[in-house]
PDB file of N, CA and C in Angstrom:
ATOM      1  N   UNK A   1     -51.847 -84.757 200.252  1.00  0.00           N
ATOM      2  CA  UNK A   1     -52.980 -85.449 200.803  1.00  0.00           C
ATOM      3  C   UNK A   1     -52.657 -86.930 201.007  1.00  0.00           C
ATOM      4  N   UNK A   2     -53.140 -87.577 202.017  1.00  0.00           N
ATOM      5  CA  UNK A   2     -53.542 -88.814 201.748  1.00  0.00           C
ATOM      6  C   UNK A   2     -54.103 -89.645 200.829  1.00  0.00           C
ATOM      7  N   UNK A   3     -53.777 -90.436 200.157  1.00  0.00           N
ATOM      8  CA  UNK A   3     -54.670 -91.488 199.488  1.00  0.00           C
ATOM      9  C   UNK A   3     -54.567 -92.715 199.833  1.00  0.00           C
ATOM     10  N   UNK A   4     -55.653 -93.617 199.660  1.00  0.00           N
ATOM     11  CA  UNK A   4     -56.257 -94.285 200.111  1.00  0.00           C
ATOM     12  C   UNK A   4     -56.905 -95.056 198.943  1.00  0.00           C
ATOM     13  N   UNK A   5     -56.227 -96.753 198.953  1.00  0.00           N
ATOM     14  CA  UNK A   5     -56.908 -97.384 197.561  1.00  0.00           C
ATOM     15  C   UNK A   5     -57.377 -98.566 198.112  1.00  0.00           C
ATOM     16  N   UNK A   6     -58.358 -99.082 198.093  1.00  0.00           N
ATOM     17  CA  UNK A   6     -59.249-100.111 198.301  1.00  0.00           C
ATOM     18  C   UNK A   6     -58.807-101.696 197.204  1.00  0.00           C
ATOM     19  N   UNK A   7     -58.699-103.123 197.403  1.00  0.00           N
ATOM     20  CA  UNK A   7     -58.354-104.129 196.508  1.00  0.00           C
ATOM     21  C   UNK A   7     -59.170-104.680 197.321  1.00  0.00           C
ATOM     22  N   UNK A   8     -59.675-105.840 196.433  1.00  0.00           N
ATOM     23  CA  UNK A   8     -59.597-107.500 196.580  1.00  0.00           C
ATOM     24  C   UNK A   8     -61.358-107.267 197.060  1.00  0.00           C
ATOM     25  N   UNK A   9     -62.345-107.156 196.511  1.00  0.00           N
ATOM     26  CA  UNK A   9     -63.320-106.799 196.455  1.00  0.00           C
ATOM     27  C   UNK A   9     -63.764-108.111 195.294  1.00  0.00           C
ATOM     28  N   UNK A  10     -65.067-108.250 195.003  1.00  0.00           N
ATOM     29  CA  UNK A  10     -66.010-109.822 194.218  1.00  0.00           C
ATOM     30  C   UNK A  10     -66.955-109.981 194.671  1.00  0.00           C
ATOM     31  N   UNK A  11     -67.340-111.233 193.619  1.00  0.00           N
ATOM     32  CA  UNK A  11     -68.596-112.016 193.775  1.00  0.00           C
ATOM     33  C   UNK A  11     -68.025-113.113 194.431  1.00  0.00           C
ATOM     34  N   UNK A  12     -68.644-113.635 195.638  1.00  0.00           N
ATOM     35  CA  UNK A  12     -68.450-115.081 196.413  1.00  0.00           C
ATOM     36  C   UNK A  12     -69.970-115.379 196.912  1.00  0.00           C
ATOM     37  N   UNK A  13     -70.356-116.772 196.877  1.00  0.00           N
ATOM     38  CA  UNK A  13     -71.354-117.058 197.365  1.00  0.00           C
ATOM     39  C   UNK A  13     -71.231-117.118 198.716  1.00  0.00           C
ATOM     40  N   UNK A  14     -72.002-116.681 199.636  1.00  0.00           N
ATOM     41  CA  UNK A  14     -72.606-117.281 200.876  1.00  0.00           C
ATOM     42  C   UNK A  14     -71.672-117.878 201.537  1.00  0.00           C
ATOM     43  N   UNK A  15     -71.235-117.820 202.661  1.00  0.00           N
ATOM     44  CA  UNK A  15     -70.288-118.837 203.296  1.00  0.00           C
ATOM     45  C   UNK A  15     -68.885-118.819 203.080  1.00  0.00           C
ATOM     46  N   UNK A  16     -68.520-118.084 202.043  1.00  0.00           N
ATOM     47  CA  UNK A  16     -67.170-118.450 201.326  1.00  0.00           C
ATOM     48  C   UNK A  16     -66.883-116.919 202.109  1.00  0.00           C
ATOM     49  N   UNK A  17     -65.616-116.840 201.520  1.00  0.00           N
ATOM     50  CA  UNK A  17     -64.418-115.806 201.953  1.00  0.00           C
ATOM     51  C   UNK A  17     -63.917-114.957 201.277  1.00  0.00           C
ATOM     52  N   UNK A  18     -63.081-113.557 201.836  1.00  0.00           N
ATOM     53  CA  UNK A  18     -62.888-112.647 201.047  1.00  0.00           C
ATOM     54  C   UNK A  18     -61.867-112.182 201.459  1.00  0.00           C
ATOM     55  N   UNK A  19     -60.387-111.681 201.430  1.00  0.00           N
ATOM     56  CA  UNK A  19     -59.764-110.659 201.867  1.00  0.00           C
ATOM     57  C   UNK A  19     -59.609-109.041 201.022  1.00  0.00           C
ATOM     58  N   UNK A  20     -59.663-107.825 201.954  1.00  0.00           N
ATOM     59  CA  UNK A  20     -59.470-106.645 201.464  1.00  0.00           C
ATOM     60  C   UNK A  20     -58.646-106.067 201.743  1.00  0.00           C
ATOM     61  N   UNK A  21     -57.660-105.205 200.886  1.00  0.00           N
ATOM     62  CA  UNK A  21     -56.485-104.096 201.189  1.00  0.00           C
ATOM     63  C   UNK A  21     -57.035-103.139 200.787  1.00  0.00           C
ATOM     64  N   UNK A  22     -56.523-102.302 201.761  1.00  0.00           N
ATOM     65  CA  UNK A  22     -56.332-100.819 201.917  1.00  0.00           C
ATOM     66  C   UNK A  22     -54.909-100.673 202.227  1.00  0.00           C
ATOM     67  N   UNK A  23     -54.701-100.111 200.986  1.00  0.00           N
ATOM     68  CA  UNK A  23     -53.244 -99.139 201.011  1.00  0.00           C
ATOM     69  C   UNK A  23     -52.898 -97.729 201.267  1.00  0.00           C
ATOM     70  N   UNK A  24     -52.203 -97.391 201.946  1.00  0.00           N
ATOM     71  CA  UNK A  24     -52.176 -95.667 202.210  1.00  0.00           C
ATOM     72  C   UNK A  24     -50.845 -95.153 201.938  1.00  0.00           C
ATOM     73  N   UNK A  25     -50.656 -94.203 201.263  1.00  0.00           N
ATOM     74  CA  UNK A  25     -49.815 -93.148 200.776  1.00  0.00           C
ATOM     75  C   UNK A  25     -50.049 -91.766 201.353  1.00  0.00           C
ATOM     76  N   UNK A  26     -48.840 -91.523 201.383  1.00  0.00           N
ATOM     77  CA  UNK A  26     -48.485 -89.985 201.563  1.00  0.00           C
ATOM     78  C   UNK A  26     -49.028 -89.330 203.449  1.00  0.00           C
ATOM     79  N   UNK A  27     -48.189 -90.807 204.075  1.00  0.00           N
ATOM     80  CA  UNK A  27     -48.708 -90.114 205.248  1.00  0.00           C
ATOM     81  C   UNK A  27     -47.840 -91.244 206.125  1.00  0.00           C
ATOM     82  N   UNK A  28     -47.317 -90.749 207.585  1.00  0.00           N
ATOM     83  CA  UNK A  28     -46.655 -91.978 208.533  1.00  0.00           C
ATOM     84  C   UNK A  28     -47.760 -92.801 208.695  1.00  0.00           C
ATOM     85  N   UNK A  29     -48.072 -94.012 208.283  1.00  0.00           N
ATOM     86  CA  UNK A  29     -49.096 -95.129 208.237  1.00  0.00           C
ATOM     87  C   UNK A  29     -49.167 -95.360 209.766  1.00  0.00           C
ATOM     88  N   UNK A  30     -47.911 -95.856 210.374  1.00  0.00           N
ATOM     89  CA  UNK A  30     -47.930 -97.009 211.250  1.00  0.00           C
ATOM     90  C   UNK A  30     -48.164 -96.418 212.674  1.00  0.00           C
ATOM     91  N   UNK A  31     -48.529 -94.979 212.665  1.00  0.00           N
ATOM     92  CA  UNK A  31     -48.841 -94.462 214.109  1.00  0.00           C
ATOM     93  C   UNK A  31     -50.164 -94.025 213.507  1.00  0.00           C
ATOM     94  N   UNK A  32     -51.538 -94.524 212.937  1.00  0.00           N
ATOM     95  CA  UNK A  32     -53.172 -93.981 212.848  1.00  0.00           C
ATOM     96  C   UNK A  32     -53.608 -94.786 213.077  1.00  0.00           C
ATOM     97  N   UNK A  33     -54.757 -95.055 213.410  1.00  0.00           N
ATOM     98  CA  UNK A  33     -55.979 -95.661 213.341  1.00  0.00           C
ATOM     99  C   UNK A  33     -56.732 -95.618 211.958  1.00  0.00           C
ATOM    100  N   UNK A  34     -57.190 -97.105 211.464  1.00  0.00           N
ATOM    101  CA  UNK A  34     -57.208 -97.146 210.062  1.00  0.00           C
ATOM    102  C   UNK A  34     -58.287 -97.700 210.264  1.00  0.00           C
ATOM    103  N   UNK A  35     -59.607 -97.307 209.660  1.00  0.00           N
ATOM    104  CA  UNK A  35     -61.079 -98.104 209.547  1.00  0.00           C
ATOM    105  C   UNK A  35     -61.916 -98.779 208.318  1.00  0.00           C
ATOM    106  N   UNK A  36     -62.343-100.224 208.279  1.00  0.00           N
ATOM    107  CA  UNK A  36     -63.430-100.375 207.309  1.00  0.00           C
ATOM    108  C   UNK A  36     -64.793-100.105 207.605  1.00  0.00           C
ATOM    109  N   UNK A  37     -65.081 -99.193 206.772  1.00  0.00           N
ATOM    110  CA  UNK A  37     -66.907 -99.006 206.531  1.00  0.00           C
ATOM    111  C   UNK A  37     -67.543 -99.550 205.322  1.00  0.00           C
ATOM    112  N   UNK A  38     -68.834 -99.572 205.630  1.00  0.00           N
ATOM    113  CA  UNK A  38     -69.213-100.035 204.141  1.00  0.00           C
ATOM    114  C   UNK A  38     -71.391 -99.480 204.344  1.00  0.00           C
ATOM    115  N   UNK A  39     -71.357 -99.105 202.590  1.00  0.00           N
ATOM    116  CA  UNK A  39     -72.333 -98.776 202.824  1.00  0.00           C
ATOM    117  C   UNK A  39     -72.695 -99.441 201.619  1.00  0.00           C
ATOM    118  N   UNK A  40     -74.422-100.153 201.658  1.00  0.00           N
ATOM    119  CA  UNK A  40     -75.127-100.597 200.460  1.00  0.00           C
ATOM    120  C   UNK A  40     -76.210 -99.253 200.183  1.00  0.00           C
ATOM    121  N   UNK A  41     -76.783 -99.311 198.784  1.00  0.00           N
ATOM    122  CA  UNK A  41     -77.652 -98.320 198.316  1.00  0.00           C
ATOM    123  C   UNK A  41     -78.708 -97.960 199.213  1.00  0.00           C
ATOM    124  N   UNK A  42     -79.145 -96.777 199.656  1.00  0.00           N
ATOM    125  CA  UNK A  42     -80.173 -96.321 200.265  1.00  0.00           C
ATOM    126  C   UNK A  42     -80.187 -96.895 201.888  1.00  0.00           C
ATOM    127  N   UNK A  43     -78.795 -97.296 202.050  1.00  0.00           N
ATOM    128  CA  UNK A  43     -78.490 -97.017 203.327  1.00  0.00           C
ATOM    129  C   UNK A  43     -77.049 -96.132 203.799  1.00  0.00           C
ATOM    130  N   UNK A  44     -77.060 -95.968 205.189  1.00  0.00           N
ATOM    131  CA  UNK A  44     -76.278 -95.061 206.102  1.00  0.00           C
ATOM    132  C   UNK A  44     -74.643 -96.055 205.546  1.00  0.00           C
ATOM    133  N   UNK A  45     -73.979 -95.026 205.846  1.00  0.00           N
ATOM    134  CA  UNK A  45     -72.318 -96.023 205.578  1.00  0.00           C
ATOM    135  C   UNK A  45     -72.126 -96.230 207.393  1.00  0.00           C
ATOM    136  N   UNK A  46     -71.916 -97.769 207.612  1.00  0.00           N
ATOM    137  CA  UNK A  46     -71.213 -97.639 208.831  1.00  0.00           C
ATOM    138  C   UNK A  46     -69.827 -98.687 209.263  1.00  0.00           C
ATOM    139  N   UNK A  47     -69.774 -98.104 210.526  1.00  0.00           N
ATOM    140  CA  UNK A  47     -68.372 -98.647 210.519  1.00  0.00           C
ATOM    141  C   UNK A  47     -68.536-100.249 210.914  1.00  0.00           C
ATOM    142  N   UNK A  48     -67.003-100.885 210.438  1.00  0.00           N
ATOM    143  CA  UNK A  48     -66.948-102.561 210.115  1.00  0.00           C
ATOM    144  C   UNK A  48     -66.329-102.971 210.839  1.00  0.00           C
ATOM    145  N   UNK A  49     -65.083-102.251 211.188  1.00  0.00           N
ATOM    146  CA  UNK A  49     -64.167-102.863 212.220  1.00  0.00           C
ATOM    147  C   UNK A  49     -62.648-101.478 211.835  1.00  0.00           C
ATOM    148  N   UNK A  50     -62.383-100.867 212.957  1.00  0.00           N
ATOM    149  CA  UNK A  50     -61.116-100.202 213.100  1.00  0.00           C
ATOM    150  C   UNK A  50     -59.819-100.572 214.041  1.00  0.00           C
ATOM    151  N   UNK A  51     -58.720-100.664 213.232  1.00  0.00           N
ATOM    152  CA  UNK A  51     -57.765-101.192 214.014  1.00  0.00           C
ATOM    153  C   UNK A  51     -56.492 -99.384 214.696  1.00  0.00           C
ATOM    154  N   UNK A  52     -56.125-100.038 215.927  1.00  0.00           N
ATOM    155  CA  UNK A  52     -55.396 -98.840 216.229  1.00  0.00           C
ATOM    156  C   UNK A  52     -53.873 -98.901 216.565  1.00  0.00           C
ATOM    157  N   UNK A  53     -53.331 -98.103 216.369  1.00  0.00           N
ATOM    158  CA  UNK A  53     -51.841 -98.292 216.212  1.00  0.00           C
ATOM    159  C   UNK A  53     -50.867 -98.790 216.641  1.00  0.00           C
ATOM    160  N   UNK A  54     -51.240 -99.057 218.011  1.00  0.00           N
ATOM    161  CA  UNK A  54     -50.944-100.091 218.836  1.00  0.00           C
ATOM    162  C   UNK A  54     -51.491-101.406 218.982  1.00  0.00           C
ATOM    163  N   UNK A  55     -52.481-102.051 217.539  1.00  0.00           N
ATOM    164  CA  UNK A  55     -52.648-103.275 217.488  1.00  0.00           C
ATOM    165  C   UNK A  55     -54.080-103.774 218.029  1.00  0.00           C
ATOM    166  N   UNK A  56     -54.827-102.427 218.594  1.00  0.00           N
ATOM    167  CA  UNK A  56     -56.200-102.976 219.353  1.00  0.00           C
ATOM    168  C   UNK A  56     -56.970-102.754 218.019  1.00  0.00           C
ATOM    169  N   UNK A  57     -58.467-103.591 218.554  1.00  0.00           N
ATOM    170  CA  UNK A  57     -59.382-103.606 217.241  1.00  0.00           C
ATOM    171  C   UNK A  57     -60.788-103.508 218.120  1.00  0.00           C
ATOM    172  N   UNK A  58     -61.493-102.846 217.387  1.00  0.00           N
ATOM    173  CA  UNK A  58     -63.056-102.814 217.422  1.00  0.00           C
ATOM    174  C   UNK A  58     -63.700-103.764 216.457  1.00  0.00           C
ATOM    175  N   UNK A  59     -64.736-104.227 216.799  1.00  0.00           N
ATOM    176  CA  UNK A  59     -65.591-104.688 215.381  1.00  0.00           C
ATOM    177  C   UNK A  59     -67.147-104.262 215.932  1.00  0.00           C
ATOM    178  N   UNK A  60     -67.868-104.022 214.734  1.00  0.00           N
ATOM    179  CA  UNK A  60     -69.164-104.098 214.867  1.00  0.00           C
ATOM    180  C   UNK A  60     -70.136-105.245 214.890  1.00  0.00           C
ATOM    181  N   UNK A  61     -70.994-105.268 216.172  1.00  0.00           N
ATOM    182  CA  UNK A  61     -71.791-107.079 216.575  1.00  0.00           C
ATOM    183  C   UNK A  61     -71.992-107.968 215.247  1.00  0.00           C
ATOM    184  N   UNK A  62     -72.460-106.980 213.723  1.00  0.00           N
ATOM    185  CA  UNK A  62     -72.979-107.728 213.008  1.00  0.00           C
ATOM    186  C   UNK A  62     -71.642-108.672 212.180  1.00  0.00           C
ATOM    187  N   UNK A  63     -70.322-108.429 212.771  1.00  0.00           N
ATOM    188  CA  UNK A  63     -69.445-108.609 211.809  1.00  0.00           C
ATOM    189  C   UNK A  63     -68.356-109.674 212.954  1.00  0.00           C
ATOM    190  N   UNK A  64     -68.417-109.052 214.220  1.00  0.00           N
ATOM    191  CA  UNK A  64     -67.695-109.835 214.953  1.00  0.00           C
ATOM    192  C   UNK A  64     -67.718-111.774 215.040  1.00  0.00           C
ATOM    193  N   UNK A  65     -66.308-112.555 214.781  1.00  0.00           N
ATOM    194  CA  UNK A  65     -66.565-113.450 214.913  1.00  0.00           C
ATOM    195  C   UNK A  65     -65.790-113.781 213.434  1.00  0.00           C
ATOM    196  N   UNK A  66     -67.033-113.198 213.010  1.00  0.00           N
ATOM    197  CA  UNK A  66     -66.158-113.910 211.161  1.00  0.00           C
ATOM    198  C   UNK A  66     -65.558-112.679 210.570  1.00  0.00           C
ATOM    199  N   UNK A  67     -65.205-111.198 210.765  1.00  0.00           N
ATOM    200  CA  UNK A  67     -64.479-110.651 210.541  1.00  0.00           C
ATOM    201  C   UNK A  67     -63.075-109.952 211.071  1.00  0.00           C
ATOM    202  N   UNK A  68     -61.759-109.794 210.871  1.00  0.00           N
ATOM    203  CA  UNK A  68     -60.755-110.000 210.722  1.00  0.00           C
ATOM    204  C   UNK A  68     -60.144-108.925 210.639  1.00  0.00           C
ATOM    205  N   UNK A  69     -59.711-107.766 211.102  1.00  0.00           N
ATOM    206  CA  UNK A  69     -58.885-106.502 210.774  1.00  0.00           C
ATOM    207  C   UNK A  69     -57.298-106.509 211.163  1.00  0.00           C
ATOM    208  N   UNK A  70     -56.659-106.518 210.347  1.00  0.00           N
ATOM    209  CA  UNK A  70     -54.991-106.751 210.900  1.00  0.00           C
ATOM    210  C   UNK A  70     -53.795-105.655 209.779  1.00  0.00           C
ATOM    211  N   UNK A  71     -52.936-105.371 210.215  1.00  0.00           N
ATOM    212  CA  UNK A  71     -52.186-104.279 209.865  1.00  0.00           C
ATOM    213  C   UNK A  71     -50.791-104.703 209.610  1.00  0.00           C
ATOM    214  N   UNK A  72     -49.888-104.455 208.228  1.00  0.00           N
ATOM    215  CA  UNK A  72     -48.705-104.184 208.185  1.00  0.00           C
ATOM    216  C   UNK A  72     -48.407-103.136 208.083  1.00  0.00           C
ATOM    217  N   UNK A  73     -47.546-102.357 208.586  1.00  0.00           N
ATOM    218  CA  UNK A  73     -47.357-100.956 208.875  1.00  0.00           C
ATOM    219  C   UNK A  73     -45.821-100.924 207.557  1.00  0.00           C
ATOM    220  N   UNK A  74     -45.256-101.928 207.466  1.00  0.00           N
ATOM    221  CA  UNK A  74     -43.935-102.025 206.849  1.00  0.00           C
ATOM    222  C   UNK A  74     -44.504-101.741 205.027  1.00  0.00           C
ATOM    223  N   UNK A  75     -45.617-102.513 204.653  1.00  0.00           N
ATOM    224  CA  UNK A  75     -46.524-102.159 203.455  1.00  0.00           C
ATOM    225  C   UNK A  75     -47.420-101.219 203.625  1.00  0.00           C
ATOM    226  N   UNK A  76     -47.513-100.446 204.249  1.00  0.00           N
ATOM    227  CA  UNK A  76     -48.546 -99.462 204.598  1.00  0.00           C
ATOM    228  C   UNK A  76     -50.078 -99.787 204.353  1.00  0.00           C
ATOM    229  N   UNK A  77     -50.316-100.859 204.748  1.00  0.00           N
ATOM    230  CA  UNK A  77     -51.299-101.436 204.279  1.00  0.00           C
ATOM    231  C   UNK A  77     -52.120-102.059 205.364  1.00  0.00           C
ATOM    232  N   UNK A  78     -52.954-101.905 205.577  1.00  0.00           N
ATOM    233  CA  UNK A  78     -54.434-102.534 206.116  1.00  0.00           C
ATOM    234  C   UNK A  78     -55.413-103.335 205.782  1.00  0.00           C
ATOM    235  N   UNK A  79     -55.689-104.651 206.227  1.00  0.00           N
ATOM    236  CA  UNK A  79     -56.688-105.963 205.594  1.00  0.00           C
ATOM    237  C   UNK A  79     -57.789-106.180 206.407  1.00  0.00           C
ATOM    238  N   UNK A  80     -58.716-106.537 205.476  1.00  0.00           N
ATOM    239  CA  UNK A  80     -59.759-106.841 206.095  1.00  0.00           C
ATOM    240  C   UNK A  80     -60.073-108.437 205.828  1.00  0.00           C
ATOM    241  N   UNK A  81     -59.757-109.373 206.519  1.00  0.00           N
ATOM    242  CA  UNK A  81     -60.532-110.753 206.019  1.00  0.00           C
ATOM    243  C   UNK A  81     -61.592-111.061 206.648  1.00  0.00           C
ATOM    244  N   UNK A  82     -62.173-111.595 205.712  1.00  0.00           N
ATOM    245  CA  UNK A  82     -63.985-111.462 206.031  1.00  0.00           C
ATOM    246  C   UNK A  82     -64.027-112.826 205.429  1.00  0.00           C
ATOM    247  N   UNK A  83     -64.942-114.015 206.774  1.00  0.00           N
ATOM    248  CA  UNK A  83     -65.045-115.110 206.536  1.00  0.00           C
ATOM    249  C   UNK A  83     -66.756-115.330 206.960  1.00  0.00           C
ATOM    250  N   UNK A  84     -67.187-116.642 206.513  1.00  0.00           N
ATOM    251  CA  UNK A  84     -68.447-116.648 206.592  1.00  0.00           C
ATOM    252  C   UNK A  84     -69.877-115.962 206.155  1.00  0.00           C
ATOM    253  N   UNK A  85     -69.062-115.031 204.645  1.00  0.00           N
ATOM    254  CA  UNK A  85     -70.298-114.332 204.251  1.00  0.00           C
ATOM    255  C   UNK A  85     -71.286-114.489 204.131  1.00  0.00           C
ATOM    256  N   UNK A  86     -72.460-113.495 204.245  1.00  0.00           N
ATOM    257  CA  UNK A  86     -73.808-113.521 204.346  1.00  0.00           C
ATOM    258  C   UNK A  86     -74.019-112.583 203.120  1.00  0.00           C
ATOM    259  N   UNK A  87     -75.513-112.857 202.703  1.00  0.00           N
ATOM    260  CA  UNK A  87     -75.947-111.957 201.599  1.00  0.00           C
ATOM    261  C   UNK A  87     -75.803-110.236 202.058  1.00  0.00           C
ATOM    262  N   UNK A  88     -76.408-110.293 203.089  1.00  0.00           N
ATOM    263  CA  UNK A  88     -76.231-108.622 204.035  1.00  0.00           C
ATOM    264  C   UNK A  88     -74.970-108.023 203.842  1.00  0.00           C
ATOM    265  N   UNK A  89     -73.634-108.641 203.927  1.00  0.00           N
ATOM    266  CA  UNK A  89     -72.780-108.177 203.589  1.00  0.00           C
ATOM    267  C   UNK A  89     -72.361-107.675 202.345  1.00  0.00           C
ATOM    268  N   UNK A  90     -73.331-107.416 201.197  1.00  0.00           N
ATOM    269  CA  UNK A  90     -73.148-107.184 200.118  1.00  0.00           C
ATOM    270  C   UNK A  90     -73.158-105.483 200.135  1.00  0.00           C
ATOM    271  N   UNK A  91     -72.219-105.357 199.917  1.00  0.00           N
ATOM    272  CA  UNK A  91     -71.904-103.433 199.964  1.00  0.00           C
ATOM    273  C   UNK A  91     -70.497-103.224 199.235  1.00  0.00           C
ATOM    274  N   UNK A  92     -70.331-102.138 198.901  1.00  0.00           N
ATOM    275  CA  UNK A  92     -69.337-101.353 199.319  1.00  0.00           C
ATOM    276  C   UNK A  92     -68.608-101.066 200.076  1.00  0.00           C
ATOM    277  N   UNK A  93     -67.595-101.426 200.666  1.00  0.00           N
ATOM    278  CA  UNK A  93     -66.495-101.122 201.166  1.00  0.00           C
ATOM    279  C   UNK A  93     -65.199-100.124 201.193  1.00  0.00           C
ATOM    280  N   UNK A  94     -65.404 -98.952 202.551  1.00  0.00           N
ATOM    281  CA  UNK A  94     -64.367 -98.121 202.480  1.00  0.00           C
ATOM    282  C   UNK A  94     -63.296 -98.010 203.468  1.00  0.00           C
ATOM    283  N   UNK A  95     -61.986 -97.730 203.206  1.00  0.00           N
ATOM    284  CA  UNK A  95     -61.157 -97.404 203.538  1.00  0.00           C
ATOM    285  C   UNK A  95     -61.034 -96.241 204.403  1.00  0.00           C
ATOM    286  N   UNK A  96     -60.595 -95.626 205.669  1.00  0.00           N
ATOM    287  CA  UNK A  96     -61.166 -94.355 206.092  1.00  0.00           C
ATOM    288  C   UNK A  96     -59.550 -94.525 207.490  1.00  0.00           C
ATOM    289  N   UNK A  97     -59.179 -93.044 207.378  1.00  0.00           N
ATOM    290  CA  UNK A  97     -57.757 -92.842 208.031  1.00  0.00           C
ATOM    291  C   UNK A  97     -57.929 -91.304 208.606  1.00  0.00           C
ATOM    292  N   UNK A  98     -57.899 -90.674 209.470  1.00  0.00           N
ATOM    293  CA  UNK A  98     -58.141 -89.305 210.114  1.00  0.00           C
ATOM    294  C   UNK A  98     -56.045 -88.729 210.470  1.00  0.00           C
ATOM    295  N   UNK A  99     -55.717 -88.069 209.727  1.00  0.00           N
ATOM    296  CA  UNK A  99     -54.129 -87.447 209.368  1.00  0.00           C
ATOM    297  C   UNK A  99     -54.443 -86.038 209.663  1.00  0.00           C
ATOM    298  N   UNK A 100     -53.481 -85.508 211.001  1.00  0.00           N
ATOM    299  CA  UNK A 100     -53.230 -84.533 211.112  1.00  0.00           C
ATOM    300  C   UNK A 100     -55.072 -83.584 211.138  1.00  0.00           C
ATOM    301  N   UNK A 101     -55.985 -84.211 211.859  1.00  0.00           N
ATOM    302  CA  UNK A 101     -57.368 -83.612 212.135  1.00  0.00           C
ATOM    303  C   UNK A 101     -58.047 -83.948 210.470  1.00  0.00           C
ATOM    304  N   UNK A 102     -57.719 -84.001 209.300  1.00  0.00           N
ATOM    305  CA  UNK A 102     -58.558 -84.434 208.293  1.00  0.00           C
ATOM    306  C   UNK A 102     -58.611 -85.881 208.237  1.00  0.00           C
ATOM    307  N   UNK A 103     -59.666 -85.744 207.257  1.00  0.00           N
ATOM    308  CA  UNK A 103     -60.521 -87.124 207.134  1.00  0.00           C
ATOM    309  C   UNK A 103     -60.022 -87.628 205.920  1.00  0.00           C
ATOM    310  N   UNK A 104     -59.791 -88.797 205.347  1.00  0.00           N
ATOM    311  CA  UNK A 104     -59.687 -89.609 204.116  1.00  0.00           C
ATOM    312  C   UNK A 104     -60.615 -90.809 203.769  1.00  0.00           C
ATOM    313  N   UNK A 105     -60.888 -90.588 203.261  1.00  0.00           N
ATOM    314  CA  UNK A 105     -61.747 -91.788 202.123  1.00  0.00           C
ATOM    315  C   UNK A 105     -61.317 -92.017 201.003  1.00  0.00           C
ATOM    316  N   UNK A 106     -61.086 -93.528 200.761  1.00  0.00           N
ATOM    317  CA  UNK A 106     -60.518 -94.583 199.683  1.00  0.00           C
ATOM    318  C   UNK A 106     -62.014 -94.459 198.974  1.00  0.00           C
ATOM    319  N   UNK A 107     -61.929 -95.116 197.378  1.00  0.00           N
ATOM    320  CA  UNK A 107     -62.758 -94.866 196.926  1.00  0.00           C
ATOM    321  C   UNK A 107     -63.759 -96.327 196.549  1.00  0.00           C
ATOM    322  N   UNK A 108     -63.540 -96.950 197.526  1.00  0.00           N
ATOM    323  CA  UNK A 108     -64.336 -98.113 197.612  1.00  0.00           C
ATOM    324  C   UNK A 108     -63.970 -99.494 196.624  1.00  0.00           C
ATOM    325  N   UNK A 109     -64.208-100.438 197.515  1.00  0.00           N
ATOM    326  CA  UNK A 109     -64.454-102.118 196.530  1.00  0.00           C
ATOM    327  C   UNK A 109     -65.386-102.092 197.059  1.00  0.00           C
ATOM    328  N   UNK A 110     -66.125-103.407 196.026  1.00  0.00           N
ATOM    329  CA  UNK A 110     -67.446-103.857 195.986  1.00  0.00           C
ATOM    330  C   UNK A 110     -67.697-105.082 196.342  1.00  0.00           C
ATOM    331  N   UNK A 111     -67.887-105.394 197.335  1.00  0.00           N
ATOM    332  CA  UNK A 111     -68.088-106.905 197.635  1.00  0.00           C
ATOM    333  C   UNK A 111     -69.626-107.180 197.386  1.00  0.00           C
ATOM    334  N   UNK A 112     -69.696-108.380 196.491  1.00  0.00           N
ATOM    335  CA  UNK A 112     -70.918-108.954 196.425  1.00  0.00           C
ATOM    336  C   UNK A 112     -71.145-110.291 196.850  1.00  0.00           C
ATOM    337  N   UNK A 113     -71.938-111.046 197.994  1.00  0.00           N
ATOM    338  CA  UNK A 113     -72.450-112.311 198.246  1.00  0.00           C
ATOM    339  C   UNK A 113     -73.774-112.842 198.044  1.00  0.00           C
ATOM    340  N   UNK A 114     -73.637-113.445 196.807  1.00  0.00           N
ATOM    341  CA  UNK A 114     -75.238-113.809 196.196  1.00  0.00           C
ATOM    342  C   UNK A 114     -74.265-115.727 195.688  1.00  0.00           C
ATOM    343  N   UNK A 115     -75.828-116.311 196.030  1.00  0.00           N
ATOM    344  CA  UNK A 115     -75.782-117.583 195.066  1.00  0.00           C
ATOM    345  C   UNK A 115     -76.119-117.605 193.969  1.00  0.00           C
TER     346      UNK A 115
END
């Protein structure tokens, strides 16, 4: 199987900054499409921004601007830097990679932005 481990997750106030890794094992990294989602309690998980193997990126409106998706394929690893936090951004954060038609999910960091 794939796995999939989530880092670099905290408490930052408002405004301040964050970077996240996602690391992946047990799979050719550097030819997928690798996505952050994130879901807070008693809401839907949705997607944050996915980067694709050839270097293109999506982001979602609420994130575009101050968020950041970029890829080393040599560390098998995927970042998320996230600048300009807002309280809204306080969730959970997942890792998510589709190998050979299955699905993977990392098992989340926790980003929190409170003063």
């Amino acid at each position: 199987q794939v796995h999939l481990v989530e880092s670099g997750g905290g408490l930052v106030q408002p405004g301040g900054s964050l970077r996240l890794s996602c690391a992946a094992s047990g799979s050719i990294f550097s030819d997928k499409a690798v996505g952050w989602y994130r879901q807070a309690p008693g809401k839907q998980r949705e997607s944050v921004a996915i980067i694709f193997s050839g270097g293109s990126t999506n982001y979602a409106d609420s994130v575009k601007g101050r968020f950041t998706i970029s890829r080393d394929n040599a560390k098998n690893t995927v970042y998320l830097q996230m600048n300009s936090l807002k309280p809204e951004d306080t969730d959970v954060y997942y890792c998510n990679l589709v190998s050979a038609g299955m699905t993977y999910w990392g098992k989340g960091t926790v980003v929190t932005v409170s003063s």
